[in-house]
Protein backbone atom coordinates (compact mmCIF):
# COMPACT_ATOMS: atom_id res chain seq x y z
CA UNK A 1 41.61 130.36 136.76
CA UNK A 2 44.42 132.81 135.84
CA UNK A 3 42.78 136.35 134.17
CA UNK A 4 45.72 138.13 132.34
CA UNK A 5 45.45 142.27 131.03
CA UNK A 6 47.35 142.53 128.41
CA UNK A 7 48.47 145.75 126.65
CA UNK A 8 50.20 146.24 123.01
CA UNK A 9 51.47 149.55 121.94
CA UNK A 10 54.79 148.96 119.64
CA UNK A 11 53.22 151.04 116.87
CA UNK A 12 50.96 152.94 115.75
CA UNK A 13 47.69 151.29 117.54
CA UNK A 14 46.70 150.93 121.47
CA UNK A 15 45.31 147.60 121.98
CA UNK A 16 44.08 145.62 125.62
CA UNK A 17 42.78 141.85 125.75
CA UNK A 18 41.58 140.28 128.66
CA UNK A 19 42.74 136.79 128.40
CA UNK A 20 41.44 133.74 131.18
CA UNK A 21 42.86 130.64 130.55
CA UNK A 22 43.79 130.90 126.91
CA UNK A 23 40.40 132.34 126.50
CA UNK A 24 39.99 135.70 124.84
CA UNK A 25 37.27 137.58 127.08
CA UNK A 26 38.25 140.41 124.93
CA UNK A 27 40.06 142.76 122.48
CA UNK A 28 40.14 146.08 122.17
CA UNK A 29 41.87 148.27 119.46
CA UNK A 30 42.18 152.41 119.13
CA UNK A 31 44.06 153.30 115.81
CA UNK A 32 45.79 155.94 114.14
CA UNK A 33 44.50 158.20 111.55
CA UNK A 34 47.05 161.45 112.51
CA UNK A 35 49.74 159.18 109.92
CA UNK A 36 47.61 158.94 107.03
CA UNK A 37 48.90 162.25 105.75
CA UNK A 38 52.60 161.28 106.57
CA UNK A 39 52.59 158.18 104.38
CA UNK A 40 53.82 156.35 106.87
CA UNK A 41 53.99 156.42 111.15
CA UNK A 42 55.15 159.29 112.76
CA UNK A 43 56.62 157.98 115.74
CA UNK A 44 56.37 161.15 117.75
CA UNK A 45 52.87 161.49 116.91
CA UNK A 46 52.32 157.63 117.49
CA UNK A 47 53.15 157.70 120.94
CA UNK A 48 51.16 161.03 121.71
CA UNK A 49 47.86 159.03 120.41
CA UNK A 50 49.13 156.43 122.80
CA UNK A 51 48.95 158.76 125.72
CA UNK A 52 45.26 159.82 124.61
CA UNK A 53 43.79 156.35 124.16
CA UNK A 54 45.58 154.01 126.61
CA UNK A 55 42.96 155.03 129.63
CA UNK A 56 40.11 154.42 127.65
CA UNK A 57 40.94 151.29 125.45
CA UNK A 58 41.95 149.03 128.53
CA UNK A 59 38.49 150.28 130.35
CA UNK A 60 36.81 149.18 127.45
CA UNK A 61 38.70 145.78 127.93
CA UNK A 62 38.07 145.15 130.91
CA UNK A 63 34.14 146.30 131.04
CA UNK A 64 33.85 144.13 127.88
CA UNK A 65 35.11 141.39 129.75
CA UNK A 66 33.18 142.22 133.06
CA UNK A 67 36.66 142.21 134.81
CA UNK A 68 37.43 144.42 137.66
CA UNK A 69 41.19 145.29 137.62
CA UNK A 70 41.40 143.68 141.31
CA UNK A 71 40.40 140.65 140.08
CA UNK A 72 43.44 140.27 137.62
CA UNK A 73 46.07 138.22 138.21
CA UNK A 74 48.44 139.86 136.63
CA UNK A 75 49.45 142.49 134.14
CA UNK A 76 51.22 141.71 130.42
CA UNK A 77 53.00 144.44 128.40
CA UNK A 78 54.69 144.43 124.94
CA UNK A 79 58.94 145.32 126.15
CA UNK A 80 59.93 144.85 122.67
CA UNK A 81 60.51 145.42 119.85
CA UNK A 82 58.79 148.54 118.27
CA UNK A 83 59.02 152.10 118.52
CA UNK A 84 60.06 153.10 121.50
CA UNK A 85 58.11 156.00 122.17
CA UNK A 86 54.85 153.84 121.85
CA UNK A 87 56.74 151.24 124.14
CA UNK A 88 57.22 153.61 126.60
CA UNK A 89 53.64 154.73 127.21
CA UNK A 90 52.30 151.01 127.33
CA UNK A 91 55.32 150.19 129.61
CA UNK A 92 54.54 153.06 131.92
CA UNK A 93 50.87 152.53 132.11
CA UNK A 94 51.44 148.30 132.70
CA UNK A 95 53.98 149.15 136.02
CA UNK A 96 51.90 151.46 137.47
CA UNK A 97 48.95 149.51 136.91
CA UNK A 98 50.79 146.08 138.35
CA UNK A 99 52.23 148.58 141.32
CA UNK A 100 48.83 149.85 142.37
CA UNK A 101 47.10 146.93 142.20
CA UNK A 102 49.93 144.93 143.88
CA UNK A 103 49.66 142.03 140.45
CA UNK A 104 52.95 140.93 139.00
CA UNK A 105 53.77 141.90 135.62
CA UNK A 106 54.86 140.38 132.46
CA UNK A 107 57.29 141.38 129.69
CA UNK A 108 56.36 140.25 126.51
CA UNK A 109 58.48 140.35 123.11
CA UNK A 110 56.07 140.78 120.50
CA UNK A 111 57.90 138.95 117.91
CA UNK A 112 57.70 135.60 120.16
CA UNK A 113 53.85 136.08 120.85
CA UNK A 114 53.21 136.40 116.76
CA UNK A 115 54.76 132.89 116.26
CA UNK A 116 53.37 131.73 120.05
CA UNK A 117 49.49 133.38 119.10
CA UNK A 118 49.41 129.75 116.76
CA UNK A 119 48.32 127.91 120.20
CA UNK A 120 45.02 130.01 120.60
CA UNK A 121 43.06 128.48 117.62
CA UNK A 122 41.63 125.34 118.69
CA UNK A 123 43.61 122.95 115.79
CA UNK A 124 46.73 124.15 117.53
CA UNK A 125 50.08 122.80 116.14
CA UNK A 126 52.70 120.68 117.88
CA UNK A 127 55.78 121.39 118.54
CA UNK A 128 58.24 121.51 116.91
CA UNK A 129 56.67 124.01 114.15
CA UNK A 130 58.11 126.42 111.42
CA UNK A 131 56.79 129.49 111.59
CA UNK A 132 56.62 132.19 108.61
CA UNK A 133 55.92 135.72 110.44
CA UNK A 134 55.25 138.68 108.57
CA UNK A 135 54.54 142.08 110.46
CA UNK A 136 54.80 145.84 109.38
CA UNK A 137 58.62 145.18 110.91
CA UNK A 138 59.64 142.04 110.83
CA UNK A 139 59.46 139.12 108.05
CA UNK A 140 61.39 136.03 109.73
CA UNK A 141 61.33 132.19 109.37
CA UNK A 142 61.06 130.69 113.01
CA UNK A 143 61.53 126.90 114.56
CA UNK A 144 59.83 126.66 117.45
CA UNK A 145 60.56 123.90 119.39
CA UNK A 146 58.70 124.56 122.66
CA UNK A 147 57.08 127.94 124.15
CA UNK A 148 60.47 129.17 125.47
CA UNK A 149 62.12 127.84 122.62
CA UNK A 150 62.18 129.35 119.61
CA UNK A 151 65.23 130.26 117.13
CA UNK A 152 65.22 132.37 114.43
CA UNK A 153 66.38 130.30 111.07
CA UNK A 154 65.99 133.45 108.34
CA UNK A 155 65.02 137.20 108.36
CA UNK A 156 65.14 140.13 105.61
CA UNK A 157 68.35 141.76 105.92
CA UNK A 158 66.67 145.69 104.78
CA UNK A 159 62.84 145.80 104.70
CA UNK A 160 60.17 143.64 106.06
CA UNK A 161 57.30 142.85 104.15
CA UNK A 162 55.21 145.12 105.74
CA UNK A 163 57.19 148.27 104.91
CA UNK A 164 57.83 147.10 101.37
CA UNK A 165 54.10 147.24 100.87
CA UNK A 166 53.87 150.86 102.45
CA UNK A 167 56.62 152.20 100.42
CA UNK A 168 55.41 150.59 97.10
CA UNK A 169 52.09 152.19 98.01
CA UNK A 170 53.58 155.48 98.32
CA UNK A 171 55.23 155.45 95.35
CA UNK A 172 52.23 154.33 93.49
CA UNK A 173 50.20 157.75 95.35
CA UNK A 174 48.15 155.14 97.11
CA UNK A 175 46.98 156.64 100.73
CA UNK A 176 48.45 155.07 104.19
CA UNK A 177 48.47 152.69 104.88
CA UNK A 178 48.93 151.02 101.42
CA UNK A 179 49.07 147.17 102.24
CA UNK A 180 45.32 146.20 102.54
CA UNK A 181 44.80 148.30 99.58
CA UNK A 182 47.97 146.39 96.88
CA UNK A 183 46.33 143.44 98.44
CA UNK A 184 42.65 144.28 96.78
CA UNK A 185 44.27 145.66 93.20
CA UNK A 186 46.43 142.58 92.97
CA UNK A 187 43.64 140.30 93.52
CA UNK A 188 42.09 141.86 90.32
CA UNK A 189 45.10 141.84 88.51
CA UNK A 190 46.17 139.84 85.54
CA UNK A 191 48.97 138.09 85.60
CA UNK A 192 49.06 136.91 81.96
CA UNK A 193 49.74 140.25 81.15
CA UNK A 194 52.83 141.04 83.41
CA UNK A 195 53.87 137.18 81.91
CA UNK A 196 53.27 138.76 77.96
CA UNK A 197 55.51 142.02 79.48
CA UNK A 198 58.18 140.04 80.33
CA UNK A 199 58.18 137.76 77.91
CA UNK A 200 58.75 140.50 75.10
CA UNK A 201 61.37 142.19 77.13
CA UNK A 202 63.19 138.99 77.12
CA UNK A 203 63.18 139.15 73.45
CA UNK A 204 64.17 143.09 73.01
């Protein structure tokens, strides 16, 4: 059995999962509030907060798990992309961490594990697969044709999906961050009045 830490800090949020065999033993996740008054992440401030909660979140990982960090096999880290600040901390922490323990160590891009996290579920897909992903970053159409084979088809050329929704939010006053929160007004929306709007403005 292979027992993998694995630590995420390209934004604004420290995160560790203990993962044997394609199992999730656990996930842990320390957020951000510090960028709720910024609209928006603060990337000197992000990686700060990463500094504070890195210690802490992977203990709570691997006590969760009931994993000693001797008994890992190795040690994963998000390289890229993201801010680099953030990248830096969980970089840092992952080497030494690998060093002292004498475990190799694992780059990860983040953007490959979004479209490769599709094998965890149990109704996994088969490859090939297309692959929409949408992140605070990153909106892109992927083919993947095998785990170390994937090819980018389509991406947005200015802003992802993800920062669309955080600017619109800001605009409309809404606090940070504003995605979750379009997502529950437009759900009580109704359309047949936006189609009436544009319908008469058609005419004008």
């Amino acid at each position: 059995m292979i027992t993998i830490l694995a630590i995420e800090s390209s934004c604004d949020e420290t995160s560790a999962a203990v993962c044997r065999d394609g199992e999730i033993l656990s996930n842990h996740i320390a957020g951000q509030s510090v960028h709720e008054k910024y609209g928006g992440v603060v990337p000197e401030l992000a990686s700060r907060a990463h500094l504070q909660h890195i210690v802490p979140v992977v203990d709570t990982a691997l006590a969760t798990a009931g994993i000693a960090p001797g008994s890992l096999d190795a040690i994963a880290f998000t390289q890229a992309p993201g801010l680099i600040g953030s990248l830096l901390v969980g970089a840092q922490f992952a080497k030494s961490l690998a060093l002292a323990l004498n475990k190799p160590l694992i780059a990860v891009h983040h953007m490959q594990a979004h479209v490769l996290a599709n094998l965890i579920p149990e109704r996994r897909p088969s490859f090939p697969f297309l692959c929409l992903t949408v992140s605070g970053g990153h909106t892109q159409i992927v083919v993947a044709r095998s785990p170390l084979e994937l090819e980018v088809l389509g991406q947005t050329i200015d802003d992802a999906a993800g920062e669309a929704f955080d600017k619109t939010a800001k605009l409309l006053g809404l606090p940070y961050p504003g995605g979750p929160l379009i997502d529950r007004h437009a759900k009580k929306g109704q359309p047949a009045c936006l189609y009436f709007r544009a319908a008469q403005n058609s005419r004008a």
